[in-house]
Structure formats: C-alpha cells, structure tokens
Protein backbone atom coordinates (compact mmCIF):
# COMPACT_ATOMS: atom_id res chain seq x y z
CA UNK A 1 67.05 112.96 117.15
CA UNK A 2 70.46 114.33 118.33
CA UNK A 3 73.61 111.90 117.93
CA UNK A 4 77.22 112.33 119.03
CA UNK A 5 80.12 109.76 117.92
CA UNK A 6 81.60 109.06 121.73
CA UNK A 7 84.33 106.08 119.86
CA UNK A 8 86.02 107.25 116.43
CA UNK A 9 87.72 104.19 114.33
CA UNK A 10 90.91 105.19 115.99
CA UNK A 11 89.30 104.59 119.39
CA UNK A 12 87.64 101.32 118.40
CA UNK A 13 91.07 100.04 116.68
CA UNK A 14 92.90 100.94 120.63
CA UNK A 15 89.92 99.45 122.25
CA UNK A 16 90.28 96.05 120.57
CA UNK A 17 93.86 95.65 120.92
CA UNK A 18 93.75 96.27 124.75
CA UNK A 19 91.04 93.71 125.51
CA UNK A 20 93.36 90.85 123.46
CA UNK A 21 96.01 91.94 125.04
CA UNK A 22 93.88 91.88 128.24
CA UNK A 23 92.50 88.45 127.64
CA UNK A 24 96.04 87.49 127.18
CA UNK A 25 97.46 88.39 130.38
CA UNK A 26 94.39 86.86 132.06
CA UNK A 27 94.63 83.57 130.59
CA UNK A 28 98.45 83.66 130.68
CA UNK A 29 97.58 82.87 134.68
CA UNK A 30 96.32 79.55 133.17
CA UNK A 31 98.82 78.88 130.37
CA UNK A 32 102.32 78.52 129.46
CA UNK A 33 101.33 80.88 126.39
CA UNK A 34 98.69 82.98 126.88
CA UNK A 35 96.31 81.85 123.57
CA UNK A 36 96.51 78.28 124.20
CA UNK A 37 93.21 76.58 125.04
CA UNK A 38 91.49 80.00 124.09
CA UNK A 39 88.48 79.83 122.21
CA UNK A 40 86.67 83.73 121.30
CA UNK A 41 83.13 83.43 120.07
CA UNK A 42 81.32 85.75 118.92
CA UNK A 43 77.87 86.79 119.20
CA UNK A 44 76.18 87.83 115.38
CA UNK A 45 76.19 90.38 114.00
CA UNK A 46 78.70 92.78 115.72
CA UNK A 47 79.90 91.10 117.88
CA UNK A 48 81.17 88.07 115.25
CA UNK A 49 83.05 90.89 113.45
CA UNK A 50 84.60 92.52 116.75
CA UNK A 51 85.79 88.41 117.64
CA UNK A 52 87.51 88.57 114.42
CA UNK A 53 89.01 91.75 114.93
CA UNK A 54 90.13 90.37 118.52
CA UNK A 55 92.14 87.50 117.23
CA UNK A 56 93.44 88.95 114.76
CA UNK A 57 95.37 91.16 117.26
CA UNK A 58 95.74 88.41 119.41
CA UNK A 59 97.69 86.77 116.36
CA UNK A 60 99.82 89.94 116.13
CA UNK A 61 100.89 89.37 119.79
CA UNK A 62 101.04 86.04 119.86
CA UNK A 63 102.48 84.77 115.98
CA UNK A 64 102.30 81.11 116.59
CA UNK A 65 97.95 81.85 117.67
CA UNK A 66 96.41 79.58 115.45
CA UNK A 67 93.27 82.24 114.76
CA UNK A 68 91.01 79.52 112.75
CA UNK A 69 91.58 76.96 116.60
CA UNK A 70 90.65 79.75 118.82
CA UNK A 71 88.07 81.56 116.32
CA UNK A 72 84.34 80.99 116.25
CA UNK A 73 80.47 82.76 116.65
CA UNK A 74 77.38 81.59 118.41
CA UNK A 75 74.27 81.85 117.52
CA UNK A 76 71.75 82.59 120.44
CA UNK A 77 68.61 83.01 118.68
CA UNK A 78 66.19 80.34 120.03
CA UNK A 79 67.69 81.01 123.80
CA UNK A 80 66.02 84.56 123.76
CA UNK A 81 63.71 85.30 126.13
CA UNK A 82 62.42 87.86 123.91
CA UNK A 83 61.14 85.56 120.72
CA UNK A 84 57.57 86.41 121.03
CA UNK A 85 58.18 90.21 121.10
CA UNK A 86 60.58 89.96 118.63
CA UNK A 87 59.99 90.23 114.55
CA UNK A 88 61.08 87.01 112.36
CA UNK A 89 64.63 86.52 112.90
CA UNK A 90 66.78 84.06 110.70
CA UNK A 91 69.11 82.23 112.38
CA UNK A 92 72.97 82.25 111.54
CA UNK A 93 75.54 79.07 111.54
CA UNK A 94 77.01 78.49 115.23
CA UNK A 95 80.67 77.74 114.23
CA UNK A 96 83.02 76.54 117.26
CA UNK A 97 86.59 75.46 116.76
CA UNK A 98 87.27 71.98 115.69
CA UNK A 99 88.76 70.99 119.40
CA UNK A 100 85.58 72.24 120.99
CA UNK A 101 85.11 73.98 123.70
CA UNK A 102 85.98 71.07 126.21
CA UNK A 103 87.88 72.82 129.39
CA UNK A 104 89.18 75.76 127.42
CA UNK A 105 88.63 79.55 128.06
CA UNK A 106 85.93 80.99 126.32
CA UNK A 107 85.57 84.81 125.41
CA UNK A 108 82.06 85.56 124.33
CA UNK A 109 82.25 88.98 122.33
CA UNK A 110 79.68 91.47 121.91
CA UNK A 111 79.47 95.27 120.98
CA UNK A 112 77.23 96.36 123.68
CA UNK A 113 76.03 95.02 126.79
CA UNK A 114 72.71 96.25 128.07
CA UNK A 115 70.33 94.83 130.53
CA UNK A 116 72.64 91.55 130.36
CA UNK A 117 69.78 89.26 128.40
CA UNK A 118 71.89 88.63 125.39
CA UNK A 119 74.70 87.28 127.63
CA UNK A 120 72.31 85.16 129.30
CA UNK A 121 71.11 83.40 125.95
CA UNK A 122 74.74 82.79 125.49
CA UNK A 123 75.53 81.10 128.29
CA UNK A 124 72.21 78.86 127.66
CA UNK A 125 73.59 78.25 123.57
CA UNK A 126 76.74 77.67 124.82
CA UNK A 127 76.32 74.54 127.10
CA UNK A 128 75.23 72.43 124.21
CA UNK A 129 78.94 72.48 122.97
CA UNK A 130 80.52 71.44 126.06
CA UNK A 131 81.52 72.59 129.47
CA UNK A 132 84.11 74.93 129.12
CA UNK A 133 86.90 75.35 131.70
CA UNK A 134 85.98 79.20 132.33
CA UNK A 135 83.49 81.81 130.28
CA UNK A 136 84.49 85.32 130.22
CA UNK A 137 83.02 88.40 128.43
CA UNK A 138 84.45 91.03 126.03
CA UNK A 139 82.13 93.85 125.06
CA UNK A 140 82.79 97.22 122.97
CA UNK A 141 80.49 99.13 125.02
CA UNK A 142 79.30 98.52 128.93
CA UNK A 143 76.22 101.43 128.86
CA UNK A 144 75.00 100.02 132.30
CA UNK A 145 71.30 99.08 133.15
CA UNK A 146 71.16 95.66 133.74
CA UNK A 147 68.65 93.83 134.85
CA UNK A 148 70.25 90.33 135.30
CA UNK A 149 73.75 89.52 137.26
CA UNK A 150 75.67 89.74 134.45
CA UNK A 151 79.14 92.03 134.23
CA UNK A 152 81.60 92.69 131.76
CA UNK A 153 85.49 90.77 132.25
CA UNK A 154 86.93 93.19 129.13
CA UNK A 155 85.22 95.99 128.17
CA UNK A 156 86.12 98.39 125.27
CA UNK A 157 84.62 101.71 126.85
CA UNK A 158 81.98 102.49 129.83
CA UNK A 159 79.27 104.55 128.78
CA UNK A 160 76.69 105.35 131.12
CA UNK A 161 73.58 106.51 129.45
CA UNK A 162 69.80 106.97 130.15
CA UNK A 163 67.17 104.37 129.37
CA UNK A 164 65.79 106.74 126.36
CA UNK A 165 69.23 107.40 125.01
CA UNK A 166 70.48 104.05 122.57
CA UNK A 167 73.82 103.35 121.68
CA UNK A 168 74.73 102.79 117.83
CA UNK A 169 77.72 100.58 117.14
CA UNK A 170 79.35 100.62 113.84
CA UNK A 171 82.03 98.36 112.47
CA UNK A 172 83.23 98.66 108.75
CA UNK A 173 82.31 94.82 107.83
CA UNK A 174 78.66 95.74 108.65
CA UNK A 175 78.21 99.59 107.83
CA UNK A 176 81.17 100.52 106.02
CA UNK A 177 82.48 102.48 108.80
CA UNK A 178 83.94 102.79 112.51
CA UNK A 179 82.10 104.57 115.03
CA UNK A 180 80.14 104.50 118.54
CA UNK A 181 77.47 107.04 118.66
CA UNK A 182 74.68 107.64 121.31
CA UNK A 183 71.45 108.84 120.21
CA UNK A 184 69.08 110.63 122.44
C-alpha cells in the first residue's frame, strides 16, 4: 500500500486556526463578539480532539471565550445508518454546554467528510438537545464523494481523491502525532 502525508503538523496547526478564526468572522455577522452564543461540538474520536483544538484558538483570539460554555462532543452512534454493517461499537458521553444549545450557533467538527452520512447522524443526535439558531460544519479534510446534500461551511484542506484511495487523519491526542496521509 503506498501512502503520502498531504498535511504535516505545521499544516494541521494553520488549518485549525483559520477555520476559528473563520467561524469567528461568520458569527461576528450575528454577534456583538464573535464567540458569544457559539457552541463547537465535536464528533468522537477526531473530530472531539480537533473541537478542542478549535476553541482553544478561538480563546487565543477572543480572551474573554469562555472555552468550557462554547465546548462540547456528540455522540452519533445509534443515528447511523450503518449499525447493522458495522462491528460492536461502544458508545461515548454526549457532553453539550450547560446553556444548551437553545438558538445558539453550532459548529459540528469532524476530520474528514466523506459521502456526508456522518453529518447526517449528527444533525439527527443533535435535535434531541434543542433547536439551535443555525448548524454549521468544520471539517479537517473535504475528500469529495458524497452521496447525501451535505457540504462543508469551514474546511481545513480539499482533497479530492478516488473511491479506492482512503484518507488517514492523525492528531497527537489519538496517535501521538500530526499528519494527513492518503493511502492508495
């Protein structure tokens, strides 16, 4: 199987702190500061780590963000369309902030978005914790291919691959290191 690493850590690091500072400026439209009624999930595994790695810059932008109010993850386990297919997997706490999600902006973070499935269990989790005011999404890596209506708000890097080809995120809190590489 031949790999090549298409994001180093230095690449992931500039990716991240361009979509806060994207999300920023989009819900600064909204807001008279720009993290106010902001709530980033994220979706396990990766994509919880990537949220955390979000606010964290988003704190370091905005120093009065209140990261633990705006921080949270999602589990979207039993929304899958693909249990049956799937082997055994445990579920993982759903945390959202303590205000809710109640007419606030939710981010829902991933590392890769695909056919657009995993997005769509989302958005099925997330309306049993409220109606938010608007649901945008931040991925690491938009590869293309999808088979449902679903499109990126922030994305990290495009990266259009073939079907065969499969893209490997990661993130130090996971694997111990930083990288995007596509395997074909």
């Amino acid at each position: 199987m031949n790999s090549r690493t298409v994001l180093s850590s230095d690449d992931i690091s500039r990716a991240i702190t361009r979509i806060a500072h994207e999300i920023l400026e989009a819900n600064n439209s909204l807001q008279k500061k720009s993290h106010q009624n902001l709530v980033i999930l994220g979706i396990p595994t990766r994509g919880v780590q990537l949220a955390k790695r979000i606010s964290n810059a988003i704190k370091k932008a905005e120093p009065d963000a209140d990261v633990q109010d705006m921080l949270g993850r999602l589990d979207i386990t039993m929304h899958r369309d693909d249990l049956s297919k799937r082997s055994a997997v445990s579920l993982t706490p759903t945390e959202i902030p303590k205000q809710g999600i109640e007419d606030r902006l939710v981010v829902l973070v991933d590392d890769v978005l695909f056919s657009g499935r995993t997005i769509r269990a989302a958005l099925d989790a997330l309306g049993e914790y409220g109606r938010p005011r608007a649901v945008r999404l931040a991925v690491l890596v938009d590869r293309g291919h999808r088979e449902l209506p679903i499109r990126a708000d922030f994305v990290g890097k495009n990266l259009p691959t073939s079907r065969e080809e499969r893209i490997q995120v990661q993130l130090l809190e996971v694997d111990g290191s930083d990288s995007v590489v596509i395997q074909s």
